[in-house]
PDB file of N, CA and C in Angstrom:
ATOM      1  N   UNK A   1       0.817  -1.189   0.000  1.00  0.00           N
ATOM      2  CA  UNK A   1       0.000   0.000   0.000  1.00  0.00           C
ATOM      3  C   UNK A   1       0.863   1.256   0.000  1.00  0.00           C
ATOM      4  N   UNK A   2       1.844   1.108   0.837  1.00  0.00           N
ATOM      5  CA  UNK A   2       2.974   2.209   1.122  1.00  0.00           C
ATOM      6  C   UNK A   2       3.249   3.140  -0.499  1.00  0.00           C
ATOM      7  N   UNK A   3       4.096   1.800  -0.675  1.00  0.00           N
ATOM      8  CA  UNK A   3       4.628   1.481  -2.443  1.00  0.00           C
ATOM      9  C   UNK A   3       3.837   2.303  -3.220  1.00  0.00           C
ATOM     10  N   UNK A   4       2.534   1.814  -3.360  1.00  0.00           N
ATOM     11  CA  UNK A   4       1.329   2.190  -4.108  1.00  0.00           C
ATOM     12  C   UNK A   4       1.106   3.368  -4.109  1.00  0.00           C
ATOM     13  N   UNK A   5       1.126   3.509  -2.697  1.00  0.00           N
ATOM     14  CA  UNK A   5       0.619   5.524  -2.487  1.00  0.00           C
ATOM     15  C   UNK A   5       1.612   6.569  -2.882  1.00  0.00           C
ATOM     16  N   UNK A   6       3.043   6.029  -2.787  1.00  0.00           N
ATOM     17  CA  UNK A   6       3.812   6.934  -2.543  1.00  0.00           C
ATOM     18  C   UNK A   6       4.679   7.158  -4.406  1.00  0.00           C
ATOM     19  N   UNK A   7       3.791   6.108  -5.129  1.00  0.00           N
ATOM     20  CA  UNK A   7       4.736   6.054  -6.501  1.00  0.00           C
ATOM     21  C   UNK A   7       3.540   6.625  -7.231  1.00  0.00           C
ATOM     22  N   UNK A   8       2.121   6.825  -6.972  1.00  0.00           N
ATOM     23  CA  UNK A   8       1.121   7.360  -7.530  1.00  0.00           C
ATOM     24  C   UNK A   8       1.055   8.921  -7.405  1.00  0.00           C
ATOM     25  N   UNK A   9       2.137   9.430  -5.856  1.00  0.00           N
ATOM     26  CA  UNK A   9       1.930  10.932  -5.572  1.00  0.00           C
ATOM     27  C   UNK A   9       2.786  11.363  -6.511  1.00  0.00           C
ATOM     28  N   UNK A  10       3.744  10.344  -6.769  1.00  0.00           N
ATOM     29  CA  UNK A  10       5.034  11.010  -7.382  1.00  0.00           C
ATOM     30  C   UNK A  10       4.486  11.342  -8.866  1.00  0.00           C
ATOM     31  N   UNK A  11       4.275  10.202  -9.402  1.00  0.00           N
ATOM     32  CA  UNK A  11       4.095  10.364 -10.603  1.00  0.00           C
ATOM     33  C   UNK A  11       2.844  11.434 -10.935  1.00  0.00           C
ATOM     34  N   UNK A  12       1.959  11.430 -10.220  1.00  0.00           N
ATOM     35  CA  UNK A  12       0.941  12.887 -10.266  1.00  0.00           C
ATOM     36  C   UNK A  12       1.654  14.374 -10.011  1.00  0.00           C
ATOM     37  N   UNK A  13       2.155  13.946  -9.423  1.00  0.00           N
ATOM     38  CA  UNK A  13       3.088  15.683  -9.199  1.00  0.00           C
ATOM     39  C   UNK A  13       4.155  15.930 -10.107  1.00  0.00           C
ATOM     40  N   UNK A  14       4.949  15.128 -11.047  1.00  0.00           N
ATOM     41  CA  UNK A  14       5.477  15.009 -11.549  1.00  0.00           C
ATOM     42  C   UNK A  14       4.979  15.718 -13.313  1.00  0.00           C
ATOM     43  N   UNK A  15       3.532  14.920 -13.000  1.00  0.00           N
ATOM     44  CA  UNK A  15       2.729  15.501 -14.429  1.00  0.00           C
ATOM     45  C   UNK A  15       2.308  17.035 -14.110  1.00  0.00           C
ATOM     46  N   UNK A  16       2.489  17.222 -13.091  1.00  0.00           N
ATOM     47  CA  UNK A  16       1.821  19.039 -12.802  1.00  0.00           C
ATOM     48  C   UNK A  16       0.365  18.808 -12.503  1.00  0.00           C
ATOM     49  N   UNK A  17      -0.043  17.430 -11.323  1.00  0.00           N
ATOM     50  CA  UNK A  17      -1.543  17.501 -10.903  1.00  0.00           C
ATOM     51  C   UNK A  17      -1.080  17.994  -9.384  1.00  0.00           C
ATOM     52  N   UNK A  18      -2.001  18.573  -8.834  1.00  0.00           N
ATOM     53  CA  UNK A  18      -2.065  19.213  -7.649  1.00  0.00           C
ATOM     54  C   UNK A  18      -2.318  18.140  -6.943  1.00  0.00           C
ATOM     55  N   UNK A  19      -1.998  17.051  -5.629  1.00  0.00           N
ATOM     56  CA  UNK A  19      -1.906  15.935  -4.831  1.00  0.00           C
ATOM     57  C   UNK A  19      -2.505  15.927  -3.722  1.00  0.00           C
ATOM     58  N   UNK A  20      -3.090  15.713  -2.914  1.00  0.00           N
ATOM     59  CA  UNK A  20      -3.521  15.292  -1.687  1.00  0.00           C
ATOM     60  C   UNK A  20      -3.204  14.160  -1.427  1.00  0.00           C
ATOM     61  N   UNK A  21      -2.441  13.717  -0.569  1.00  0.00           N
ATOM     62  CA  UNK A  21      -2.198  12.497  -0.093  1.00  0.00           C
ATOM     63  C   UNK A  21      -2.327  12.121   1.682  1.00  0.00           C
ATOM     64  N   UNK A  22      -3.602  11.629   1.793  1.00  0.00           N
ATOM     65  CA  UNK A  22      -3.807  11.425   3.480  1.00  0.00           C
ATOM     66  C   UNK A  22      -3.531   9.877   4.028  1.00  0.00           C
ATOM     67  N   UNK A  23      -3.226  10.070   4.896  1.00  0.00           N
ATOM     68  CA  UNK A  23      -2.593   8.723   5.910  1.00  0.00           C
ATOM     69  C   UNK A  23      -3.094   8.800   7.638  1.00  0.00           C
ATOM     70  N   UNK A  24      -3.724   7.500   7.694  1.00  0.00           N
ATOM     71  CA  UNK A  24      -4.533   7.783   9.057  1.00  0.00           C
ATOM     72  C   UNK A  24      -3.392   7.763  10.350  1.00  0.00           C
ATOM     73  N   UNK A  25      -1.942   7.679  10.557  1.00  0.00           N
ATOM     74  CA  UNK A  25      -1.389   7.957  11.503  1.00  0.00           C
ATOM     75  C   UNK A  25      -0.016   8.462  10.822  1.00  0.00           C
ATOM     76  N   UNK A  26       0.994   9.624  12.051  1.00  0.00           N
ATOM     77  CA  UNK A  26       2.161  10.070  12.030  1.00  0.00           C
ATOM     78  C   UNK A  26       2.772   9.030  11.819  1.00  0.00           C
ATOM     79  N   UNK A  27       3.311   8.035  12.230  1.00  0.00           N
ATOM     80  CA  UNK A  27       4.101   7.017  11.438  1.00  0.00           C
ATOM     81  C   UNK A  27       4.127   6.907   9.649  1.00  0.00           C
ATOM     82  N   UNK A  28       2.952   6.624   9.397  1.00  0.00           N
ATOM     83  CA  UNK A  28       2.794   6.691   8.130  1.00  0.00           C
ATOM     84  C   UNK A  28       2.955   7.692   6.815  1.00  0.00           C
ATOM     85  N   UNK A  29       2.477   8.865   7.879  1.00  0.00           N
ATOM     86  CA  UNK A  29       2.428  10.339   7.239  1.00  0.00           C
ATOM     87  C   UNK A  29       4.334  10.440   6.803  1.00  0.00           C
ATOM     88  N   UNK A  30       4.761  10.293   8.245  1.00  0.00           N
ATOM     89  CA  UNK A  30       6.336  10.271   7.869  1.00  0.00           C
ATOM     90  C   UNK A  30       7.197   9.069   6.807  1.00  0.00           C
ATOM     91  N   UNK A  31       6.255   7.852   6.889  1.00  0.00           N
ATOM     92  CA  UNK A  31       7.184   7.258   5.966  1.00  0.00           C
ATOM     93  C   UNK A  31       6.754   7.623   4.353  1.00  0.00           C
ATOM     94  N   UNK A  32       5.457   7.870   4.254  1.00  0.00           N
ATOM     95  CA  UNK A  32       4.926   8.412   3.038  1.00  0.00           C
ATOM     96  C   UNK A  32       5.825   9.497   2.385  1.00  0.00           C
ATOM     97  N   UNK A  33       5.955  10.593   3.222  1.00  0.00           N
ATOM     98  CA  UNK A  33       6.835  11.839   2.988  1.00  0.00           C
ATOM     99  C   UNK A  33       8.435  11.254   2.990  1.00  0.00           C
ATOM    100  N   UNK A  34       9.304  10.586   3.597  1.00  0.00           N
ATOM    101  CA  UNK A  34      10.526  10.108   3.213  1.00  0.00           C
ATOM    102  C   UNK A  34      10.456   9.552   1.600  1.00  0.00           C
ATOM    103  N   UNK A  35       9.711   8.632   1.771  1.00  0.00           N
ATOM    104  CA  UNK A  35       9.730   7.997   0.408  1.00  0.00           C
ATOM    105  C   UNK A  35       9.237   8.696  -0.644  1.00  0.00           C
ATOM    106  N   UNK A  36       8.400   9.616  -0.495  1.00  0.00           N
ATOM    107  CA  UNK A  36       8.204  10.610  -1.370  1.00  0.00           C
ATOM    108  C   UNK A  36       9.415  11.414  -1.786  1.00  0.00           C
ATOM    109  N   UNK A  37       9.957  12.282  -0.780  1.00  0.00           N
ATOM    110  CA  UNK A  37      10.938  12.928  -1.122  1.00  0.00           C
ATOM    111  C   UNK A  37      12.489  12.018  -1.970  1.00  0.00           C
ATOM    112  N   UNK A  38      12.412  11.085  -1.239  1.00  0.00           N
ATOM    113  CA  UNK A  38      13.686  10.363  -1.855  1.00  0.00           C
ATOM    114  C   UNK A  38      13.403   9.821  -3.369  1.00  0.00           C
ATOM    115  N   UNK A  39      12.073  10.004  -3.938  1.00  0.00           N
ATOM    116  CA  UNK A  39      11.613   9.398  -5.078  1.00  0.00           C
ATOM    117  C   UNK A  39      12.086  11.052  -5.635  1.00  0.00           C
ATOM    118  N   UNK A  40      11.678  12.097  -5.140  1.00  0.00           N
ATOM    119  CA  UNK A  40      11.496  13.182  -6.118  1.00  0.00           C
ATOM    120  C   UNK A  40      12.564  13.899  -6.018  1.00  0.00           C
ATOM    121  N   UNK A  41      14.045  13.452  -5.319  1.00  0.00           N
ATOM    122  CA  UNK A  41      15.489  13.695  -5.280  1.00  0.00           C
ATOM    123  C   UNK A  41      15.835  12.751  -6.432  1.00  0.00           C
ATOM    124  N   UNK A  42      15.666  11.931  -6.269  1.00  0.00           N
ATOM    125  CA  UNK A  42      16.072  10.243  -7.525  1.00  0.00           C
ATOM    126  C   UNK A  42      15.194  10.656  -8.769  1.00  0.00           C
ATOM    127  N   UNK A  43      14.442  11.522  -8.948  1.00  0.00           N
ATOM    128  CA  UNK A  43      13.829  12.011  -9.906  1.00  0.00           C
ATOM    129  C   UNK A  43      14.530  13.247 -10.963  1.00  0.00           C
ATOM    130  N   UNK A  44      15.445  13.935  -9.837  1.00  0.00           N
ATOM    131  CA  UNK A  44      15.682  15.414  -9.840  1.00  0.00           C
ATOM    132  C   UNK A  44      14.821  16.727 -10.019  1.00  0.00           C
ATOM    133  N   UNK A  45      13.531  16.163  -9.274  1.00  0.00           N
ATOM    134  CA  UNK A  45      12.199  17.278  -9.248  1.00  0.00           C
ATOM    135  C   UNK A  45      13.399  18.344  -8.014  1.00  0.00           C
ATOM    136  N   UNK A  46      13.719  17.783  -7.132  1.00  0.00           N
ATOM    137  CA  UNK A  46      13.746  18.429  -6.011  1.00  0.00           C
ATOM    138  C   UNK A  46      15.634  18.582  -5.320  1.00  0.00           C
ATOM    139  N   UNK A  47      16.337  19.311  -5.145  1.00  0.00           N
ATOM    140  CA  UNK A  47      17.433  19.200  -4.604  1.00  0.00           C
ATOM    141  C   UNK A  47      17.740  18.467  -3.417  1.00  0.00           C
ATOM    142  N   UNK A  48      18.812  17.511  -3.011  1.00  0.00           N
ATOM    143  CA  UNK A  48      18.906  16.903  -2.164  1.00  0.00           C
ATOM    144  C   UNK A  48      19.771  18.374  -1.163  1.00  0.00           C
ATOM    145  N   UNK A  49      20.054  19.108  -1.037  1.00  0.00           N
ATOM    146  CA  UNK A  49      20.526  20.036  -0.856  1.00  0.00           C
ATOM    147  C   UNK A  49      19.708  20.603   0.829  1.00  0.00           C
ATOM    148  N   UNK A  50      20.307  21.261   0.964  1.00  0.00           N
ATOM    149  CA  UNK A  50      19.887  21.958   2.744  1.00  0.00           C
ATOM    150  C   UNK A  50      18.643  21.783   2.840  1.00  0.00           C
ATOM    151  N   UNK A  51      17.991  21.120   4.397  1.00  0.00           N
ATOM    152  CA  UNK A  51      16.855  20.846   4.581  1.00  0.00           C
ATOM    153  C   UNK A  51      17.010  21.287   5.836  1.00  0.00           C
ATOM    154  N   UNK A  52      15.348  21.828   6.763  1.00  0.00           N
ATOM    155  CA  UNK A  52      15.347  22.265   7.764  1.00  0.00           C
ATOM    156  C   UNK A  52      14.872  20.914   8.729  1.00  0.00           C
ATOM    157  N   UNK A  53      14.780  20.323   9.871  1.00  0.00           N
ATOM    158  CA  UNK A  53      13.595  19.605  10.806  1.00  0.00           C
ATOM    159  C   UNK A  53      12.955  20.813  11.344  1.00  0.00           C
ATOM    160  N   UNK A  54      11.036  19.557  10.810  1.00  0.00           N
ATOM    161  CA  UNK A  54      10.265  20.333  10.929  1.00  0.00           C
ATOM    162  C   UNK A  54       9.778  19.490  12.289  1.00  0.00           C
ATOM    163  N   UNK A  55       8.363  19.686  12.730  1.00  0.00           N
ATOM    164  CA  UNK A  55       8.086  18.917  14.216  1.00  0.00           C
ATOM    165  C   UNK A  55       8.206  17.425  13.983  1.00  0.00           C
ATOM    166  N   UNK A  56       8.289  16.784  14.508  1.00  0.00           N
ATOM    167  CA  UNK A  56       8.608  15.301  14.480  1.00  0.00           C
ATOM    168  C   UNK A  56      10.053  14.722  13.665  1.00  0.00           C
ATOM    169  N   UNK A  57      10.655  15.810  13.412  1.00  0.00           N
ATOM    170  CA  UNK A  57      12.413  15.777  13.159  1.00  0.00           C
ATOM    171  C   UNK A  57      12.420  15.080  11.288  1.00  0.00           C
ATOM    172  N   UNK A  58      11.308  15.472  10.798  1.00  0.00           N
ATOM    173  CA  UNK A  58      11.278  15.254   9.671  1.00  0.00           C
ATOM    174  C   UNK A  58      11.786  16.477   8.557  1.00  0.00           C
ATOM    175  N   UNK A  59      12.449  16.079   7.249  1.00  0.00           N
ATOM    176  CA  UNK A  59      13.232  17.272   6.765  1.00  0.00           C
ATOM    177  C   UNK A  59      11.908  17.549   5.861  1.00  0.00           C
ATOM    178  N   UNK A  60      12.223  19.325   5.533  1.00  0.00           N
ATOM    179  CA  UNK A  60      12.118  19.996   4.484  1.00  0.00           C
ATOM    180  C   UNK A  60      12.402  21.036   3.878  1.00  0.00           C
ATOM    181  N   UNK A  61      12.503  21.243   2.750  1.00  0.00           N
ATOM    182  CA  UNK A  61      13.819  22.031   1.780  1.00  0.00           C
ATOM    183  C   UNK A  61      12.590  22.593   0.929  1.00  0.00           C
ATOM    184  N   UNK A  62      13.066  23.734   0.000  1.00  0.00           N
ATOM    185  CA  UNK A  62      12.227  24.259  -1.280  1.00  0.00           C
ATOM    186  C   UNK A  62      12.777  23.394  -2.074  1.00  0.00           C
ATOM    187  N   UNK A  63      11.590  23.457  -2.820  1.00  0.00           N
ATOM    188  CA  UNK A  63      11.514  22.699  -4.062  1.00  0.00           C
ATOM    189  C   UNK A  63      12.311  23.381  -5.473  1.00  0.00           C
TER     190      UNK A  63
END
C-alpha cells in the first residue's frame, strides 16, 4: 500500500496535478513523505541540498 501511495503521488506531481495524499497515523504520514521525497530527489524534481527539521524531526527544503 505504502509502495502504491507513494509512486502514484510522485508520478501525479510530476505531471503538474495538484496531490492530496492522506494517511490515518504520524508514522505513516512520515514514511509516506521520506519515500516521497527520496523518489522526487532520484527524480531530480527536487534538490537533495539543505533541509530544515520540521516537528517530528522530519526534513524539508524548497523545491
Amino acid at each position: 500500500m505504502l509502495d502504491a501511495a507513494a509512486a502514484a503521488y510522485t508520478s501525479l506531481t510530476t505531471q503538474g496535478t495538484d496531490v492530496l495524499l492522506m494517511a490515518s497515523d504520524h508514522h505513516l504520514r512520515r514514511e509516506l513523505s521520506r519515500r516521497i521525497r527520496d523518489d522526487l530527489i532520484r527524480l531530480g524534481c527536487v534538490d537533495s541540498g539543505p533541509a530544515v527539521r520540521i516537528a517530528g524531526g522530519g526534513p524539508s527544503q524548497p523545491r
